[in-house]
Protein backbone atom coordinates (compact mmCIF):
# COMPACT_ATOMS: atom_id res chain seq x y z
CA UNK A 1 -45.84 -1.17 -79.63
CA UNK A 2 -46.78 -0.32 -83.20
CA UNK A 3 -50.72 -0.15 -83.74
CA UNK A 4 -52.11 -2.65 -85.72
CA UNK A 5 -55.17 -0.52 -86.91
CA UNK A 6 -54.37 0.10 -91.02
CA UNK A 7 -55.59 3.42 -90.80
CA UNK A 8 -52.69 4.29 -88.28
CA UNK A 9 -49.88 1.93 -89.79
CA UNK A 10 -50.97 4.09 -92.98
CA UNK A 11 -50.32 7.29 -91.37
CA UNK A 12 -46.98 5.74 -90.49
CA UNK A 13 -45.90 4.60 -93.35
CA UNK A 14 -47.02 8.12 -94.82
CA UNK A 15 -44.29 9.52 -92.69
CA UNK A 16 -41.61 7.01 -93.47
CA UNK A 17 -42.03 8.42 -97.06
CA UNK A 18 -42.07 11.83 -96.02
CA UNK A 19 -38.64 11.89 -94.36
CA UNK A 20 -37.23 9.71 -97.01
CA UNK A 21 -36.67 6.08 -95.54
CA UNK A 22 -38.64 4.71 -98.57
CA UNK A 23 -38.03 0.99 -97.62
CA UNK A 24 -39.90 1.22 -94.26
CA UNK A 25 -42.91 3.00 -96.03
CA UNK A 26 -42.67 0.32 -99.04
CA UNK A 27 -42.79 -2.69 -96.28
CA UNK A 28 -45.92 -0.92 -94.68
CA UNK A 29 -47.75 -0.15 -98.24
CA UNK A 30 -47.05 -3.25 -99.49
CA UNK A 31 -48.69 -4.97 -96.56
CA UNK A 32 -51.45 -2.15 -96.77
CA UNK A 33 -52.72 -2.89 -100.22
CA UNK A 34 -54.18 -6.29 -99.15
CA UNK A 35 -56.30 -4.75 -96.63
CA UNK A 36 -59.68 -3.52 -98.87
CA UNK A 37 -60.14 -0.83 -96.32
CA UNK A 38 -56.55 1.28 -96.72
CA UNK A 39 -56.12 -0.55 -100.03
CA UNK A 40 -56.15 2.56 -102.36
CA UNK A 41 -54.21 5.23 -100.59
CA UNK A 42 -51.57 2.49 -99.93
CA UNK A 43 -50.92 1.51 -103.80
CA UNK A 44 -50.95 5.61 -104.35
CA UNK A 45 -48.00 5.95 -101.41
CA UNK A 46 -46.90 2.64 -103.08
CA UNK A 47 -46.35 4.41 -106.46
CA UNK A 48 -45.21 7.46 -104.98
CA UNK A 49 -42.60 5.43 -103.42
CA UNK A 50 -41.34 3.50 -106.06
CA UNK A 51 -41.15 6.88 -108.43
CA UNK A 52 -39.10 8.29 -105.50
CA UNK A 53 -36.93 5.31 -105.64
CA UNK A 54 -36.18 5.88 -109.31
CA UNK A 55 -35.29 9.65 -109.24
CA UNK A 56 -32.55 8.61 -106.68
CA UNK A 57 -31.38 5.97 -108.82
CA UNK A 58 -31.49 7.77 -111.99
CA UNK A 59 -29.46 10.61 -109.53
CA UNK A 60 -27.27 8.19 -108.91
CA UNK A 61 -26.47 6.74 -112.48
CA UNK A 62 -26.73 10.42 -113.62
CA UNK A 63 -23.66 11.18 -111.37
CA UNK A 64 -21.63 7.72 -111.70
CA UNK A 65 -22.26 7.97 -115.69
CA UNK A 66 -23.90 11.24 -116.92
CA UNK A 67 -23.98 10.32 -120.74
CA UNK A 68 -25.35 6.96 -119.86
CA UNK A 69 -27.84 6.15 -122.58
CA UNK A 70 -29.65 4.81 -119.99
CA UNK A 71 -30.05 7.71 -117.97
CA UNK A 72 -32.05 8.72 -121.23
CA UNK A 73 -33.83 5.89 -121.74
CA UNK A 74 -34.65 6.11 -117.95
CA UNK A 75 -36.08 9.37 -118.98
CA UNK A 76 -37.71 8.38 -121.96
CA UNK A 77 -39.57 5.35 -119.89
CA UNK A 78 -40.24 7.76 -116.98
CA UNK A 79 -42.12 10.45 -119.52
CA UNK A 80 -43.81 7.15 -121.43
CA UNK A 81 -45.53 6.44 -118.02
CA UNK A 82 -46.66 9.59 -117.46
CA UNK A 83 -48.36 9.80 -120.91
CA UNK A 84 -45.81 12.43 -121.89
CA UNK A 85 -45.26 10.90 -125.41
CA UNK A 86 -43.37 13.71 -127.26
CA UNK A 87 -41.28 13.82 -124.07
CA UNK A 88 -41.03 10.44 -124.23
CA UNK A 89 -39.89 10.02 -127.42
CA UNK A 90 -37.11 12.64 -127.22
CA UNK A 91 -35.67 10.85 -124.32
CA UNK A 92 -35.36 7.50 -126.46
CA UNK A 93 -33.97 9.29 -129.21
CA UNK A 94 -31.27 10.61 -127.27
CA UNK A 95 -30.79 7.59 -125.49
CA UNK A 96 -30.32 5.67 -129.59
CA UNK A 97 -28.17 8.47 -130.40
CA UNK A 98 -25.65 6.84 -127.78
CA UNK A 99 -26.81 3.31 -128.89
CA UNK A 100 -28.51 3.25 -132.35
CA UNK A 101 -28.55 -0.61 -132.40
CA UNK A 102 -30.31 -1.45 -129.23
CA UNK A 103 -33.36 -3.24 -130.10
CA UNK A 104 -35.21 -2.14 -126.58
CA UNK A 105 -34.99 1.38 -127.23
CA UNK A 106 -36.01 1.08 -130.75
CA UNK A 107 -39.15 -0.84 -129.56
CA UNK A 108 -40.00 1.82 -126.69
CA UNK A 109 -39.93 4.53 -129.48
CA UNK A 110 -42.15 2.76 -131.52
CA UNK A 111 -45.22 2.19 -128.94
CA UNK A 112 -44.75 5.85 -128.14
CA UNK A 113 -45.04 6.82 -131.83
CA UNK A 114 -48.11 4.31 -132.06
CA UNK A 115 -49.50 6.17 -129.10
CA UNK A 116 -49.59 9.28 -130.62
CA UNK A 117 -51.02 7.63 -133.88
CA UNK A 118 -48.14 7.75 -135.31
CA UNK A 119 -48.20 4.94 -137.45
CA UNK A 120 -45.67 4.91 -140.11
CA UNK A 121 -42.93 6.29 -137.97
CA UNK A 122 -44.19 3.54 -135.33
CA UNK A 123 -44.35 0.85 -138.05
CA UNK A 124 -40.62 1.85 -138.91
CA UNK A 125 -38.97 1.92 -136.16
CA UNK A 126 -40.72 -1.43 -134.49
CA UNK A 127 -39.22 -3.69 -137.64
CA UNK A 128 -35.85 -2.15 -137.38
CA UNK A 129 -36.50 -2.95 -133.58
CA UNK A 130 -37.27 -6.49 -135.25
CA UNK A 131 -34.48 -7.27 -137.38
CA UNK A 132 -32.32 -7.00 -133.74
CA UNK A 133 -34.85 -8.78 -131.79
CA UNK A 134 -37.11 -11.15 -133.95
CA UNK A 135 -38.27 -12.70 -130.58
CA UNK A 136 -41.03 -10.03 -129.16
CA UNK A 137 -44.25 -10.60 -129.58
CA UNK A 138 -45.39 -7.62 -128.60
CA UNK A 139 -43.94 -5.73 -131.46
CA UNK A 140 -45.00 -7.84 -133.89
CA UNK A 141 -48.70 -7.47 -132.47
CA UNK A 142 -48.89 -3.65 -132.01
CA UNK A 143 -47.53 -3.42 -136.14
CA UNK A 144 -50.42 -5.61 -136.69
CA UNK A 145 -52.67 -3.84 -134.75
CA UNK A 146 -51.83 -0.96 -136.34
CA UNK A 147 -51.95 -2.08 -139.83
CA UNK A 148 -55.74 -3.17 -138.99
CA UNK A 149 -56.17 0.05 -137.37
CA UNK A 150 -54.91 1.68 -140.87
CA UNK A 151 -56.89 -0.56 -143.14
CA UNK A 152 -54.22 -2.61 -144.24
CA UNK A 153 -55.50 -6.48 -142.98
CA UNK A 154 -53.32 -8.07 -145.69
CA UNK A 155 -50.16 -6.87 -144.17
CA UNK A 156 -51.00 -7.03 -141.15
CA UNK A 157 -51.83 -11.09 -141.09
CA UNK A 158 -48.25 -12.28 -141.20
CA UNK A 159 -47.06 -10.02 -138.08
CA UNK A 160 -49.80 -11.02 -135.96
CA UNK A 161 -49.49 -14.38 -136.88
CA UNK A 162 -45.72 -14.28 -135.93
CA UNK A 163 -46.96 -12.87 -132.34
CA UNK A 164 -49.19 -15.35 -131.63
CA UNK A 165 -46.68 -17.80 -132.76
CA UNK A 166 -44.23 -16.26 -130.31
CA UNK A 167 -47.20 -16.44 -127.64
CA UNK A 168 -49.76 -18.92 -128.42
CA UNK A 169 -52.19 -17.25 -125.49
CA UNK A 170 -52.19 -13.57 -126.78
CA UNK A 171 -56.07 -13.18 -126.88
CA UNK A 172 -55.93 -10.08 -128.36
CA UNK A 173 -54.04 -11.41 -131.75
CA UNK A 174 -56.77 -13.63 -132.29
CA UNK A 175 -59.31 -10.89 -131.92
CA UNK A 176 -56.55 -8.52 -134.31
CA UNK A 177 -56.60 -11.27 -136.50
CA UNK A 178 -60.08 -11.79 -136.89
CA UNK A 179 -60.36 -7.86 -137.82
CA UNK A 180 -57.69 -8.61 -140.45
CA UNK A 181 -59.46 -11.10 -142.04
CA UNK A 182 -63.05 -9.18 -142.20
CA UNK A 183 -61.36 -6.80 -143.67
CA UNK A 184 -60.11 -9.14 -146.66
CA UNK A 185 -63.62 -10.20 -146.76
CA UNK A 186 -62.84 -14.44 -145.26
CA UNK A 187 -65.34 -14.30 -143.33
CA UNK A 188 -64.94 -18.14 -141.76
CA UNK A 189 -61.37 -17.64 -140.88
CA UNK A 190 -62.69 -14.38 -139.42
CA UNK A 191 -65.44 -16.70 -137.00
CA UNK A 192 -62.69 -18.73 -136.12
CA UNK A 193 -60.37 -16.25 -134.98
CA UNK A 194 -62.86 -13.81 -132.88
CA UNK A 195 -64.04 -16.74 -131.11
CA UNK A 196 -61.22 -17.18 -129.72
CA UNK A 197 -60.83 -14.14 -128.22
CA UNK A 198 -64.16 -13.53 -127.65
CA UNK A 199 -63.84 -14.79 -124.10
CA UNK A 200 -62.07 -11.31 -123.35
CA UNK A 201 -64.22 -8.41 -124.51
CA UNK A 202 -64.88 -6.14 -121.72
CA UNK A 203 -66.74 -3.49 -123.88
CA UNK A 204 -68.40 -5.62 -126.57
CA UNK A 205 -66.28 -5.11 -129.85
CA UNK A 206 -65.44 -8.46 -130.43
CA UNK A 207 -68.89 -9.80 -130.01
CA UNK A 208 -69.70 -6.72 -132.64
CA UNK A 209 -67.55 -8.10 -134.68
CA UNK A 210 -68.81 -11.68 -134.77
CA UNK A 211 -72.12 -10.05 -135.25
CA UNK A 212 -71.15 -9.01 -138.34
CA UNK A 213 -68.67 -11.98 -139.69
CA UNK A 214 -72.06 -14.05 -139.03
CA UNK A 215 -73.67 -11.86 -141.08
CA UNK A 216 -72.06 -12.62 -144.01
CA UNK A 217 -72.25 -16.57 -143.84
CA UNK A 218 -76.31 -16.33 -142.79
CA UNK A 219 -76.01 -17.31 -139.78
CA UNK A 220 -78.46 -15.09 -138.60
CA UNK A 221 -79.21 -17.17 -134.83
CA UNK A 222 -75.32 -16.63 -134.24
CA UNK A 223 -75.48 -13.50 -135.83
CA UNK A 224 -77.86 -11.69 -133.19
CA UNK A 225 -76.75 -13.46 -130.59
CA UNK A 226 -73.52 -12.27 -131.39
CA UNK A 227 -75.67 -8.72 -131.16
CA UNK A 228 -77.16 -8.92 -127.83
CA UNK A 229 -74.62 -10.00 -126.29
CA UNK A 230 -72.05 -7.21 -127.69
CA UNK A 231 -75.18 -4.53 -126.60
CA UNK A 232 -75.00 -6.12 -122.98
CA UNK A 233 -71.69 -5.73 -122.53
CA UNK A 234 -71.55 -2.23 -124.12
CA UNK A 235 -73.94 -1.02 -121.59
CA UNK A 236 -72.11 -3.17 -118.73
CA UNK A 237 -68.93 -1.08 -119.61
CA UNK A 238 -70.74 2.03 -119.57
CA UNK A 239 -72.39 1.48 -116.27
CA UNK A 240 -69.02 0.84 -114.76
CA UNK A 241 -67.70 3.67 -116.17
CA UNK A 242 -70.56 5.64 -114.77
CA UNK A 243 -70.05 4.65 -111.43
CA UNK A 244 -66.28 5.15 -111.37
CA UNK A 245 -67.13 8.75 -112.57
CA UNK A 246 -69.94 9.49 -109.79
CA UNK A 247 -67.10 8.13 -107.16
CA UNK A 248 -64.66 10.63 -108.04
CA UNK A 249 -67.63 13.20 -107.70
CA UNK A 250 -68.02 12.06 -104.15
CA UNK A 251 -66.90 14.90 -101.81
């Protein structure tokens, strides 16, 4: 009879990876990483499952069709994961050498351009990605995003207008959009626009943000209210951030 303690179905499912039947130590995992006590070394065997599961298919579609661009895009997404941007980007651009008109691919290469702060090459290759694809919202918010980022609020309005058009509950354009519009100096349609995002500001920008868009149209109760409450959840961030640091210490 198979123990029921998640420490030992753990173990077992440890040793399903190990000699390679990767659906019996998914199963197990997946039913691990409800249980608080086993719950992070079961989404680590998780992960180390599922990348497992990829190699072999990427194996596989290497040998069925090895000049599949999507064995290089594979790649490319693969490296992207990892954080391995130039890596990353080579993939893609191998994978678009095989299929220069695929709007996915020219989207992936964007956000790893972006990533590296890469913004012109980013911005370039997201609105070809665009003209294909006028539908994602996503690409239309990280051009915007960027263009804030860069100082340009102007251009940036009618992208991340479009993305919240394309998806009315992306938070983060209205906080992008708010940024935009400090930085052509409209300070109301700024108010209106951080406020609703505000409700999502783990570290306090937002609310630093209002702070100062308050500012500027004397409201000075809103305005350091605004202030506190950015401070408090500054220092909330850095506490957790703290702590997450001392637990890794831990022997």
């Amino acid at each position: 009879m198979r123990s029921t303690d998640p420490s030992q179905q753990l173990l077992l499912a440890q040793a399903y990876f190990e000699t390679g039947r990767l659906e019996s130590a998914a199963k197990i995992a997946e039913a691990l990483s409800r249980k608080p006590e086993v719950a992070e070394a079961a989404h680590y065997l998780q992960s180390r499952n599922y990348q497992m599961l990829a190699v072999q298919s990427l194996s596989e579609l290497d040998r069925i069709a090895p000049d599949s661009y999507r064995a290089y895009q594979l790649r490319g997404e693969a490296h992207f994961i990892r954080k391995n941007m130039r890596e990353a980007i080579a993939g893609f651009k191998m994978a678009l050498d095989r299929e220069p008109e695929d709007a996915e691919l020219l989207y992936e290469l964007g956000r790893a351009h972006y990533h590296l702060g890469e913004f012109s090459q980013a911005f370039e290759v997201l609105e070809k990605s665009l003209k294909l694809d006028p539908y994602n919202a996503e690409a239309n918010f990280i051009i915007g995003e960027g263009m804030v980022h860069t100082q340009q609020g102007e251009r940036a309005v009618p992208f991340l207008r479009r993305a919240l058009e394309l998806d009315p509950s992306m938070l983060k354009g209205h906080g992008e959009l708010g940024k935009a519009f400090l930085q052509m100096n409209q300070w109301e349609n700024a108010v209106g626009e951080l406020e609703l995002a505000s409700s999502v500001d783990p570290g306090g920008e937002l609310h630093y943000q209002l702070f100062r868009a308050y500012t500027k149209l004397n409201q000075k109760e809103k305005a350091q209210g605004a202030l506190d409450l950015s401070n408090k959840l500054r220092q909330e961030k850095l506490d957790r951030e703290r702590a997450k640091l001392a637990s890794r210490q831990q022997p």
